[in-house]
C-alpha atoms as a PDB file:
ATOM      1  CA  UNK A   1      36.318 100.839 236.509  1.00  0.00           C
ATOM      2  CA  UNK A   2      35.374 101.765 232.764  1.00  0.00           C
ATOM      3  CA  UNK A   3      34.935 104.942 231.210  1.00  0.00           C
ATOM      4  CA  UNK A   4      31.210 105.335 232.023  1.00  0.00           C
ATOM      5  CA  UNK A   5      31.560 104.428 235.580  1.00  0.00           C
ATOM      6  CA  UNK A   6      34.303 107.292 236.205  1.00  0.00           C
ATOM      7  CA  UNK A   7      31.763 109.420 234.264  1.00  0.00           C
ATOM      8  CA  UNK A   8      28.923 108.496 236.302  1.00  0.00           C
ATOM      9  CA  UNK A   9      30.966 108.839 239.847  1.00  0.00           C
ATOM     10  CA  UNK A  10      31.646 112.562 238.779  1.00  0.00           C
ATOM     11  CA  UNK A  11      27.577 113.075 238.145  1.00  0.00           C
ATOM     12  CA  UNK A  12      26.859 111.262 241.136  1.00  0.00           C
ATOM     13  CA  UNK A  13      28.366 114.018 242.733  1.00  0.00           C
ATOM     14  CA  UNK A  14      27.615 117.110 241.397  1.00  0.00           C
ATOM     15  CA  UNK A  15      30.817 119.014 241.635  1.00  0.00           C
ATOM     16  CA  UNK A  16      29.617 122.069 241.039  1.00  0.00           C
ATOM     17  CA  UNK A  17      27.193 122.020 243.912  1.00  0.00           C
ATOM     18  CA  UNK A  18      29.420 120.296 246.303  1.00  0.00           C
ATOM     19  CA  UNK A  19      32.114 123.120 245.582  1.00  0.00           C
ATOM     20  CA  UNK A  20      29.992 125.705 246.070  1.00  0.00           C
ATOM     21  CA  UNK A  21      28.878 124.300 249.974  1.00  0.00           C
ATOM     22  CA  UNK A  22      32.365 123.868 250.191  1.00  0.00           C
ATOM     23  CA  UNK A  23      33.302 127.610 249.333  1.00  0.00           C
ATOM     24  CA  UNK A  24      30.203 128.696 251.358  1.00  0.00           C
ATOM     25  CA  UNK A  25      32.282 127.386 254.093  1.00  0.00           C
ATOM     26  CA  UNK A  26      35.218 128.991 253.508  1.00  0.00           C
ATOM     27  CA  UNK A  27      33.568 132.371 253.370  1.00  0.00           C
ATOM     28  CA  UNK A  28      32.122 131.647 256.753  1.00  0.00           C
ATOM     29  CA  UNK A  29      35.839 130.692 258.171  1.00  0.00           C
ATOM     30  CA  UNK A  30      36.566 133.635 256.368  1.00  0.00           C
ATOM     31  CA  UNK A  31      33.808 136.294 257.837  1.00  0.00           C
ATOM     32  CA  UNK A  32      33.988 134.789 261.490  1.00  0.00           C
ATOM     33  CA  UNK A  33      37.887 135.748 261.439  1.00  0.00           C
ATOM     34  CA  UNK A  34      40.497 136.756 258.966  1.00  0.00           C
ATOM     35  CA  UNK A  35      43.295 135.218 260.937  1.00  0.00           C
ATOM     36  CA  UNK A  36      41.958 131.348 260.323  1.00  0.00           C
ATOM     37  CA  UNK A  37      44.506 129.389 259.332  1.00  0.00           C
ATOM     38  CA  UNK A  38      44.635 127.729 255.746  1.00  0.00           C
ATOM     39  CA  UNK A  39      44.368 124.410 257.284  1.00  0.00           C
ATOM     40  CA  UNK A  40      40.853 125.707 258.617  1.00  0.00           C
ATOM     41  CA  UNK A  41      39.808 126.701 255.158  1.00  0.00           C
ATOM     42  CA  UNK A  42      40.986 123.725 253.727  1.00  0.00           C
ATOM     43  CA  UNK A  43      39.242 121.509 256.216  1.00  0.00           C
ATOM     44  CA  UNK A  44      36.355 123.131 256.197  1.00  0.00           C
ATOM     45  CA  UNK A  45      36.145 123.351 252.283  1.00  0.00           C
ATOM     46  CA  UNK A  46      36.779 119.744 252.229  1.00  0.00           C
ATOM     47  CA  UNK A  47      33.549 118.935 254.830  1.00  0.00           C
ATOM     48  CA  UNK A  48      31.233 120.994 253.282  1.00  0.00           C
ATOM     49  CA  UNK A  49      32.117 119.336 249.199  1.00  0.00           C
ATOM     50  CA  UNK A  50      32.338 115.387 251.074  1.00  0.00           C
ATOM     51  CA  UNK A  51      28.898 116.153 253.081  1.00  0.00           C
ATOM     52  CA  UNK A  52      27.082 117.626 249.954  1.00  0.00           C
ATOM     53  CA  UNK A  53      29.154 114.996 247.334  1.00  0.00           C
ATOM     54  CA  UNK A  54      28.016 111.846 249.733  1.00  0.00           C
ATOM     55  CA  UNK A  55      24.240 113.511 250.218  1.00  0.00           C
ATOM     56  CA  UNK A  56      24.031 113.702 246.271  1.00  0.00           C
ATOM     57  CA  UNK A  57      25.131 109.846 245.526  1.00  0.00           C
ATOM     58  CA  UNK A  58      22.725 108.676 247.832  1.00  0.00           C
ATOM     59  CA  UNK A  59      19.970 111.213 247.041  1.00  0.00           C
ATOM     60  CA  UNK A  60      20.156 109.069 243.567  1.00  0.00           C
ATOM     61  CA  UNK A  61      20.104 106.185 245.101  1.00  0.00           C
ATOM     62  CA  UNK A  62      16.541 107.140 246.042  1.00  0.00           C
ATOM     63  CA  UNK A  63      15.299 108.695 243.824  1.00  0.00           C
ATOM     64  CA  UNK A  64      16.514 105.899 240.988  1.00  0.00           C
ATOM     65  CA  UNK A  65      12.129 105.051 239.964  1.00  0.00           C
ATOM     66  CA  UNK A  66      11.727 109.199 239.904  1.00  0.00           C
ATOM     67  CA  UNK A  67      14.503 109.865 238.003  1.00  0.00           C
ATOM     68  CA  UNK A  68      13.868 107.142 235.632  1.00  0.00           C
ATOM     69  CA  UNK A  69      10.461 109.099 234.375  1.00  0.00           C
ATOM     70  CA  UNK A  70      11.871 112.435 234.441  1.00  0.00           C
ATOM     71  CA  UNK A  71      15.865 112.439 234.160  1.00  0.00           C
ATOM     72  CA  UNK A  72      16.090 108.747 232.636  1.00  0.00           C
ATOM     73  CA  UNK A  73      19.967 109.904 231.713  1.00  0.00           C
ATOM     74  CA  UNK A  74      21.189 110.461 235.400  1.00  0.00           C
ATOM     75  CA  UNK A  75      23.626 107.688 236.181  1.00  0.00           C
ATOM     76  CA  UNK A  76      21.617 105.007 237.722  1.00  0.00           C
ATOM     77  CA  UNK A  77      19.001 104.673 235.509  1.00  0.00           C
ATOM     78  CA  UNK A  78      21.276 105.317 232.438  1.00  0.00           C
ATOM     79  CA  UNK A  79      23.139 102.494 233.664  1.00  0.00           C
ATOM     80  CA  UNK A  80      26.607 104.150 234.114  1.00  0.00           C
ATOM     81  CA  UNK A  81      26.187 103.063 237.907  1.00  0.00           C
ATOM     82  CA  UNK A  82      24.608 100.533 239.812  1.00  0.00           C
ATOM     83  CA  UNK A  83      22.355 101.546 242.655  1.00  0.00           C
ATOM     84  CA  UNK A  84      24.331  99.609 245.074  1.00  0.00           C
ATOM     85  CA  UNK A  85      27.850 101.248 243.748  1.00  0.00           C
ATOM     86  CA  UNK A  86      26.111 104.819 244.567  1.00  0.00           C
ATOM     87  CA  UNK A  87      24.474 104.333 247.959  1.00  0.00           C
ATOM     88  CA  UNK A  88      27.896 102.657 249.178  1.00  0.00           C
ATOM     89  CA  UNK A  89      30.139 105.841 247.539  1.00  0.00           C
ATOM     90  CA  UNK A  90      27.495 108.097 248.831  1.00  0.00           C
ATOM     91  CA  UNK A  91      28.354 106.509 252.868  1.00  0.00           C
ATOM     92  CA  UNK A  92      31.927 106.141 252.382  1.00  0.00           C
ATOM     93  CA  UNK A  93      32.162 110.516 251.247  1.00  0.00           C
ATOM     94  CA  UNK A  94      29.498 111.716 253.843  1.00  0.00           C
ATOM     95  CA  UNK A  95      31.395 109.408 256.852  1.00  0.00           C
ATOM     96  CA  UNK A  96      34.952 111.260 255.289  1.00  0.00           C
ATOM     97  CA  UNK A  97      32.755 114.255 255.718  1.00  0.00           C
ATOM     98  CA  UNK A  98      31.471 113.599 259.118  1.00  0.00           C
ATOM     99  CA  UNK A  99      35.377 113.093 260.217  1.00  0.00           C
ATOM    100  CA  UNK A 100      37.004 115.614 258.913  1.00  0.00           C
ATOM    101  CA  UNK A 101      34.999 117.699 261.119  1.00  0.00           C
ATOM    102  CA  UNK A 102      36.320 115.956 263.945  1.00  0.00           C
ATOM    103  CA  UNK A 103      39.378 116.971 263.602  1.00  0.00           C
ATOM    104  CA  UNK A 104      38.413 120.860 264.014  1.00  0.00           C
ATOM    105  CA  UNK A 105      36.722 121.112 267.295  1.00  0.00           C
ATOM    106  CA  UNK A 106      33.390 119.772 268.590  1.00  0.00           C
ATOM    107  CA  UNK A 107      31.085 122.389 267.476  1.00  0.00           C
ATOM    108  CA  UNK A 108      32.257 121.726 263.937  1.00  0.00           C
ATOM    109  CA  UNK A 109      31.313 117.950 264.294  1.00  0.00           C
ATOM    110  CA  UNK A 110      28.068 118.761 265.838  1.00  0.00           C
ATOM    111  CA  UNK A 111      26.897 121.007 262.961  1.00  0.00           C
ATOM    112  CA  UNK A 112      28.502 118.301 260.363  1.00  0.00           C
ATOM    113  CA  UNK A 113      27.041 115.300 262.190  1.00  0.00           C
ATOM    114  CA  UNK A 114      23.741 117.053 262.743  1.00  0.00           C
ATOM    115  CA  UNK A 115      23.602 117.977 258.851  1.00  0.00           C
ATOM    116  CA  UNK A 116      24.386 114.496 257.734  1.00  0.00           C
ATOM    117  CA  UNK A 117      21.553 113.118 259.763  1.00  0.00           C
ATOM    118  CA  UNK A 118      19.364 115.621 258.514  1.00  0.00           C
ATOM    119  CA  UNK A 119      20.247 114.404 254.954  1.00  0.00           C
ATOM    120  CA  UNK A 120      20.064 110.645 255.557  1.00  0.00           C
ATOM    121  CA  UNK A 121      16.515 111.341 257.215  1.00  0.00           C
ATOM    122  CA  UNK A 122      15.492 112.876 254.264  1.00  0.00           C
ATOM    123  CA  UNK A 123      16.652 110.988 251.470  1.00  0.00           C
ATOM    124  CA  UNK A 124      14.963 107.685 252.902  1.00  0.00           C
ATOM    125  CA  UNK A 125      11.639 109.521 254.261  1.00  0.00           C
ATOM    126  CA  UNK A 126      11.618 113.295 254.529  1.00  0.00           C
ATOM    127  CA  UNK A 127      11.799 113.731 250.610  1.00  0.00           C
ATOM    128  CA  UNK A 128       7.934 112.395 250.000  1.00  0.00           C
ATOM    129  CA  UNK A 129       6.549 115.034 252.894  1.00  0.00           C
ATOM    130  CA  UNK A 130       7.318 117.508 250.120  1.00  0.00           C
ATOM    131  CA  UNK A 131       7.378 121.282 251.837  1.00  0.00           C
ATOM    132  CA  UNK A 132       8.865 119.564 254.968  1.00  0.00           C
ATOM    133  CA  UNK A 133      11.256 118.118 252.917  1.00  0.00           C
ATOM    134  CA  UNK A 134      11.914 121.207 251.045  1.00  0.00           C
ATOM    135  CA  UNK A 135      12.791 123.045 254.245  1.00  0.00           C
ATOM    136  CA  UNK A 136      15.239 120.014 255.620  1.00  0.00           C
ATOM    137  CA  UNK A 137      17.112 120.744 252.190  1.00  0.00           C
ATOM    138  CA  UNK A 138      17.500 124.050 252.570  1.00  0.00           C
ATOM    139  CA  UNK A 139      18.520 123.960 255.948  1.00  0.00           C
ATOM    140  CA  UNK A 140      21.237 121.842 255.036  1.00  0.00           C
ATOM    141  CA  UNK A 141      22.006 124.372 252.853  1.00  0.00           C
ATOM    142  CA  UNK A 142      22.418 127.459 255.031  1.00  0.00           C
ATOM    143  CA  UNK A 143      24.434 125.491 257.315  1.00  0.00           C
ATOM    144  CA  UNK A 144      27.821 125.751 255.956  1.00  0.00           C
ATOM    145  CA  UNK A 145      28.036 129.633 256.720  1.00  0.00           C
ATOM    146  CA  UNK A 146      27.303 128.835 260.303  1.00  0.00           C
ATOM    147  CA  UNK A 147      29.555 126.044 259.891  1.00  0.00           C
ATOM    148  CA  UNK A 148      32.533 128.027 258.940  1.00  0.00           C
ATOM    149  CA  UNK A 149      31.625 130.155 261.599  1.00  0.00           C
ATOM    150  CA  UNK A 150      31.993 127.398 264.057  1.00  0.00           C
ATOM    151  CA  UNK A 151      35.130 126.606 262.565  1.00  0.00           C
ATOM    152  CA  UNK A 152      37.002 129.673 263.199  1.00  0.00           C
ATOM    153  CA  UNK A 153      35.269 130.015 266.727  1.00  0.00           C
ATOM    154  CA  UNK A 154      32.605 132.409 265.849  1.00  0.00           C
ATOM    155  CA  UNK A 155      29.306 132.861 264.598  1.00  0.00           C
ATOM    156  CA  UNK A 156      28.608 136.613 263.548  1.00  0.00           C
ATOM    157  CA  UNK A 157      25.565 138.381 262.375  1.00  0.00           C
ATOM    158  CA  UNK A 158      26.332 138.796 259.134  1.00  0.00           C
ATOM    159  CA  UNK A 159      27.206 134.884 258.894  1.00  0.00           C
ATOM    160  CA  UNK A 160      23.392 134.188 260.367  1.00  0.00           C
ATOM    161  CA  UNK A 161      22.105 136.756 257.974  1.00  0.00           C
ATOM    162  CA  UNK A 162      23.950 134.912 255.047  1.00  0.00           C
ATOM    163  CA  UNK A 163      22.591 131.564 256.308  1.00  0.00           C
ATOM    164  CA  UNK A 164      18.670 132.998 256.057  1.00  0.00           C
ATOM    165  CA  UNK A 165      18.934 134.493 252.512  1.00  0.00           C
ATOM    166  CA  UNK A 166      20.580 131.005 251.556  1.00  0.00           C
ATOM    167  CA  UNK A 167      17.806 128.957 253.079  1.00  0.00           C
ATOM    168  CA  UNK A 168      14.924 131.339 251.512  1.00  0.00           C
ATOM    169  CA  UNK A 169      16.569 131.166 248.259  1.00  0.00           C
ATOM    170  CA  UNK A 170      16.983 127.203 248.051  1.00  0.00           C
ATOM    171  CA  UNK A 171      13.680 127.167 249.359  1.00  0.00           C
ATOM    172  CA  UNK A 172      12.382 129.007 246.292  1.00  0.00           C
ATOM    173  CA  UNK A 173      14.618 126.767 244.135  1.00  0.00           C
ATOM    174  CA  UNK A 174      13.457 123.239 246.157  1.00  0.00           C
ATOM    175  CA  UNK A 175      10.161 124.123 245.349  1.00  0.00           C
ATOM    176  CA  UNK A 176      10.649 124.936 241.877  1.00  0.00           C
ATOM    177  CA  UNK A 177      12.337 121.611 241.151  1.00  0.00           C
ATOM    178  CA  UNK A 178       9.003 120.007 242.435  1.00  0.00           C
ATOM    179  CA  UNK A 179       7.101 121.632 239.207  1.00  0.00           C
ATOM    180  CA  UNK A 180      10.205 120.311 236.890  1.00  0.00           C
ATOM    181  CA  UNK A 181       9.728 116.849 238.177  1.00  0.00           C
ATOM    182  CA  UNK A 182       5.665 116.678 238.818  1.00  0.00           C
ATOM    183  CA  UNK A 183       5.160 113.446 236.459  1.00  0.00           C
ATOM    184  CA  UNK A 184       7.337 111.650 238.082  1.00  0.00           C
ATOM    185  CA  UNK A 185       7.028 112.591 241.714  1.00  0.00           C
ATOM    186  CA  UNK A 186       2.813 112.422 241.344  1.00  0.00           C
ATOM    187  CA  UNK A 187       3.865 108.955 240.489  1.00  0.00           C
ATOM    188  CA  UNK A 188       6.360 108.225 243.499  1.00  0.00           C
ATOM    189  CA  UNK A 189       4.090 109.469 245.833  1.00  0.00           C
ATOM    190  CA  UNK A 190       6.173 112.409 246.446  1.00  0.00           C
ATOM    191  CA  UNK A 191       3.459 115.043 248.067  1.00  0.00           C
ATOM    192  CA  UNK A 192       5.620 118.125 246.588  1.00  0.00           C
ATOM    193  CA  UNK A 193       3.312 121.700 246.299  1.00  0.00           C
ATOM    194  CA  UNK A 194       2.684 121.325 242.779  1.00  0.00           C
ATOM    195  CA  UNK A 195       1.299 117.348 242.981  1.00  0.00           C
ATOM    196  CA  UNK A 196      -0.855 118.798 245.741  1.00  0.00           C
ATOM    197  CA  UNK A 197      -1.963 121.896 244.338  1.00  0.00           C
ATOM    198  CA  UNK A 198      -0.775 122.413 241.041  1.00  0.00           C
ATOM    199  CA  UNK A 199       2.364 124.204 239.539  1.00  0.00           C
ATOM    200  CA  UNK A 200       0.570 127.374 239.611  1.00  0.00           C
ATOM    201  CA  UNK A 201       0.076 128.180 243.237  1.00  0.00           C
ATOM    202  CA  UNK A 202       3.834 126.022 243.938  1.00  0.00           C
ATOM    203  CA  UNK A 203       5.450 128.653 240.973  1.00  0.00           C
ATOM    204  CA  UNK A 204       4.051 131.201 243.108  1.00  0.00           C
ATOM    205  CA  UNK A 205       5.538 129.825 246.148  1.00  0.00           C
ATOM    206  CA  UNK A 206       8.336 129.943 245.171  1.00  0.00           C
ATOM    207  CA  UNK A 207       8.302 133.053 244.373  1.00  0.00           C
ATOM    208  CA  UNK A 208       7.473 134.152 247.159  1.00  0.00           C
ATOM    209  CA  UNK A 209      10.573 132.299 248.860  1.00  0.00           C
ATOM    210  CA  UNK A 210      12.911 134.347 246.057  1.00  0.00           C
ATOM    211  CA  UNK A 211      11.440 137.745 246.732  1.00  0.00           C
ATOM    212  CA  UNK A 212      11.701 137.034 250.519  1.00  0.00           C
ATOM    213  CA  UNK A 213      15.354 136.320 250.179  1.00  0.00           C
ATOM    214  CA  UNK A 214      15.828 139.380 247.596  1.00  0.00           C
ATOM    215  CA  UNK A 215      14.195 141.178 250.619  1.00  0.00           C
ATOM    216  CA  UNK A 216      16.789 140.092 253.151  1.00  0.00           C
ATOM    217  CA  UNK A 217      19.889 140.822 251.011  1.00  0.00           C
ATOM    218  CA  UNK A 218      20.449 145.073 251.931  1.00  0.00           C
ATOM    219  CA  UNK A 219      20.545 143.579 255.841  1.00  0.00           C
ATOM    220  CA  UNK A 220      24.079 143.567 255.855  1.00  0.00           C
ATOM    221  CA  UNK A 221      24.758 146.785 253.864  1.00  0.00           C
ATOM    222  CA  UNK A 222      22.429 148.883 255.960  1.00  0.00           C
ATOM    223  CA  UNK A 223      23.911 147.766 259.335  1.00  0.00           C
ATOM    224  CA  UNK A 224      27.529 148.668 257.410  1.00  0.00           C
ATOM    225  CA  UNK A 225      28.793 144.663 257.600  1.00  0.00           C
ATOM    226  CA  UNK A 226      30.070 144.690 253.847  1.00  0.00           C
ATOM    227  CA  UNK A 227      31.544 147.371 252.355  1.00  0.00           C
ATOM    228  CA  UNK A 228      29.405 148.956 249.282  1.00  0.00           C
ATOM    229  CA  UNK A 229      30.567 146.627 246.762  1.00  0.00           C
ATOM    230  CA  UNK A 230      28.909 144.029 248.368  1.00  0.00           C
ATOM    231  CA  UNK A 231      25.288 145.908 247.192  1.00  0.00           C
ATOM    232  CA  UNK A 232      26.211 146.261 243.392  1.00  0.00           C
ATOM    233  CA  UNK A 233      27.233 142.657 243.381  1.00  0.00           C
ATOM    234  CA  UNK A 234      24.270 141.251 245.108  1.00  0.00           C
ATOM    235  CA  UNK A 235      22.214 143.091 243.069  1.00  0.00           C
ATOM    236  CA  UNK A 236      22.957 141.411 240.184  1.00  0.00           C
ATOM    237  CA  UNK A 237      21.960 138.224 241.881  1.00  0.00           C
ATOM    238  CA  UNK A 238      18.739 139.796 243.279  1.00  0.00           C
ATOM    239  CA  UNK A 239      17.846 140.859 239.802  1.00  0.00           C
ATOM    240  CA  UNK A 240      18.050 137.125 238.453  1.00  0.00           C
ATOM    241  CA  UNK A 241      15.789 136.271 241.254  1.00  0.00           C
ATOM    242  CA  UNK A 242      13.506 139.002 240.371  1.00  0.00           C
ATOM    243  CA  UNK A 243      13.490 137.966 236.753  1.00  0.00           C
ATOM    244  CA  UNK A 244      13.066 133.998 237.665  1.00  0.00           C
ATOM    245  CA  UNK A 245      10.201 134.972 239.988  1.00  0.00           C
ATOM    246  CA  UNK A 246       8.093 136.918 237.338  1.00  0.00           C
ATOM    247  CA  UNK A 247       8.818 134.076 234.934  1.00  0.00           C
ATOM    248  CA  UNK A 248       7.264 131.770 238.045  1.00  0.00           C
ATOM    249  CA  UNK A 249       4.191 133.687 238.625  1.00  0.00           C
ATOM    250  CA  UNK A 250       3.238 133.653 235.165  1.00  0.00           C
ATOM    251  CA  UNK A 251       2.807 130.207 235.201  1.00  0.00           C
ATOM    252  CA  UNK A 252       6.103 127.588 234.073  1.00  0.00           C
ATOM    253  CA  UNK A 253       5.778 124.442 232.331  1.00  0.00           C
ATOM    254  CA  UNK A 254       8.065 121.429 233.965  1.00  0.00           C
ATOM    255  CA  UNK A 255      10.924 122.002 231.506  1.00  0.00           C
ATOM    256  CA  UNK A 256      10.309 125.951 232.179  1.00  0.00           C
ATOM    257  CA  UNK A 257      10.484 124.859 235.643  1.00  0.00           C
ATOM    258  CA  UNK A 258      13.708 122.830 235.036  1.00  0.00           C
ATOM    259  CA  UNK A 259      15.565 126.547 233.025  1.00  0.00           C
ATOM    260  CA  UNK A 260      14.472 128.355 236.221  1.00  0.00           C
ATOM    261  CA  UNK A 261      16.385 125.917 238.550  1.00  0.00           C
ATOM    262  CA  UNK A 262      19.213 125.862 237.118  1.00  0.00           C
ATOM    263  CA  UNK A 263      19.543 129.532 236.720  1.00  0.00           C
ATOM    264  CA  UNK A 264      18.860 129.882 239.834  1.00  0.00           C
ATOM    265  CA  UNK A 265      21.962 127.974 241.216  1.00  0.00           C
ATOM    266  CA  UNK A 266      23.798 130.798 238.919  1.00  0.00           C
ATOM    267  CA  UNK A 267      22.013 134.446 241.433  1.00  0.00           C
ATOM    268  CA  UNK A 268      23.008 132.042 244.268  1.00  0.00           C
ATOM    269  CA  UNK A 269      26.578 131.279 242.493  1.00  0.00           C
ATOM    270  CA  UNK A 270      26.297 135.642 242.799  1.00  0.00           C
ATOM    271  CA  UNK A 271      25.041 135.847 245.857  1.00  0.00           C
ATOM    272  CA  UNK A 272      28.281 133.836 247.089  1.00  0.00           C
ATOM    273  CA  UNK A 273      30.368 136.623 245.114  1.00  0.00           C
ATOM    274  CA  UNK A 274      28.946 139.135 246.849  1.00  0.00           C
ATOM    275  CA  UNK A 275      29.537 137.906 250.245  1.00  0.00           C
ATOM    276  CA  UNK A 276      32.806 137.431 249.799  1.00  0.00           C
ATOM    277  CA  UNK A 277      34.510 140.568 247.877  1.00  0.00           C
ATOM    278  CA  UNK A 278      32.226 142.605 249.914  1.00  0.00           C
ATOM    279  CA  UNK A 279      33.551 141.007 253.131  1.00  0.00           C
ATOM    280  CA  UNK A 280      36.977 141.668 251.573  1.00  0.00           C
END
């Protein structure tokens, strides 16, 4: 395997995103019971990275005609990868995923196996439904704080409370990826909120989706779940989604739309912070 190819493997799977479903995990282990074992963390680190890393490779897989118009330097259509080369990576990490799990205890498994079917359904179909589709994401997304929570036996409040704020916020983020990628989505077939009605009212959507999360976060400081330090810390995340939510409702363009994405994976980078030093 050249060069390229080892390049294109690590951008097939998004590192950074798998790590941080993988440390969203942990915190769960982590909030459900401070005497889990390393091995739990470990394990459940390591499901949470191999579900999101093997989603990710096959997510490109098919989107390969979409990202061609509007990413045309992602690895498959760049030609660092073949198609083939990232659907069959993307099965071998999400099956890893799927049994790792097993080895923790059923509930684990369920959640894991669940998840990955979730995924699969909407990479092949679920991803042209386009709010459907955005809400299959981003339940996937809030899963691995109940997931950890399953690992260590538990699933607390605070860990479901975590899970909403994560699946309002990617929400707001799916949603804003739709505007980034309109041209080549309209073109796909993809009904996402901004082919249907514009990137207007979907920019204002998604707003909506940030503010609703921002909304959520002083849940587990006024029932006295986190200690104080949790507030100053998530208010710094709440803050970015206040700032990326005026910057939505004044109206983006798709490469506006594409900044306020990725900053947005930085307040939720915060938001994970916050829940764990204040849980500390």
């Amino acid at each position: 395997m050249g060069i390229g190819a080892v390049m294109g493997s690590v951008r097939l799977i998004r590192p950074v995103n798998s790590a941080m479903m993988g440390l969203a995990v942990m915190i769960g282990v982590f909030m459900a019971s401070r005497e889990a074992s390393w091995i739990s963390h470990i394990l459940g680190f390591s499901v949470g990275f191999l579900l999101t890393a093997g989603t990710m490779c096959i997510n490109d897989y098919y989107d390969r005609e979409i990202d061609a118009v509007n990413v045309p330097d992602r690895p498959i259509p760049s030609g660092q990868v073949t198609p083939g080369y990232a659907l069959r990576l993307g099965v071998i990490l999400a099956a890893l995923g799927v049994a790792a799990s097993a080895s923790i205890n059923p509930p684990s498994l369920m959640i894991a196996a669940a998840s990955a079917a979730l995924m699969a359904y909407y990479n092949a179909h679920g991803k042209h439904t386009g709010l459907p589709g955005n809400l299959i994401v981003s339940l996937c997304v809030s899963l691995p704080f109940l997931f950890g929570g399953a690992v260590a036996g538990r699933i607390s409040g605070v860990l479901i409370v975590f899970s909403l704020m994560a699946f309002l916020a990617n929400t707001g983020r799916e949603i804003t990826k739709g505007i980034a990628d309109v041209e080549g989505d309209r073109r796909s077939g993809v009904k996402t909120l901004a082919v249907r009605y514009g990137s207007r009212t979907a920019g204002k959507a998604a707003a909506l989706f940030y503010l609703a999360a921002v909304a959520v976060s002083p849940i587990p400081l006024a029932l006295k779940w986190l200690s104080p330090i949790y507030g100053l810390i998530v208010a710094g995340a709440d803050a970015g989604f206040l700032h990326s939510s005026i910057r939505l409702l004044r109206g983006v363009s798709p490469r506006d739309a594409r900044s306020v994405k990725s900053q947005s994976l930085i307040w939720m980078a915060i938001g994970l912070a916050s829940f764990l030093i204040g849980g500390l």
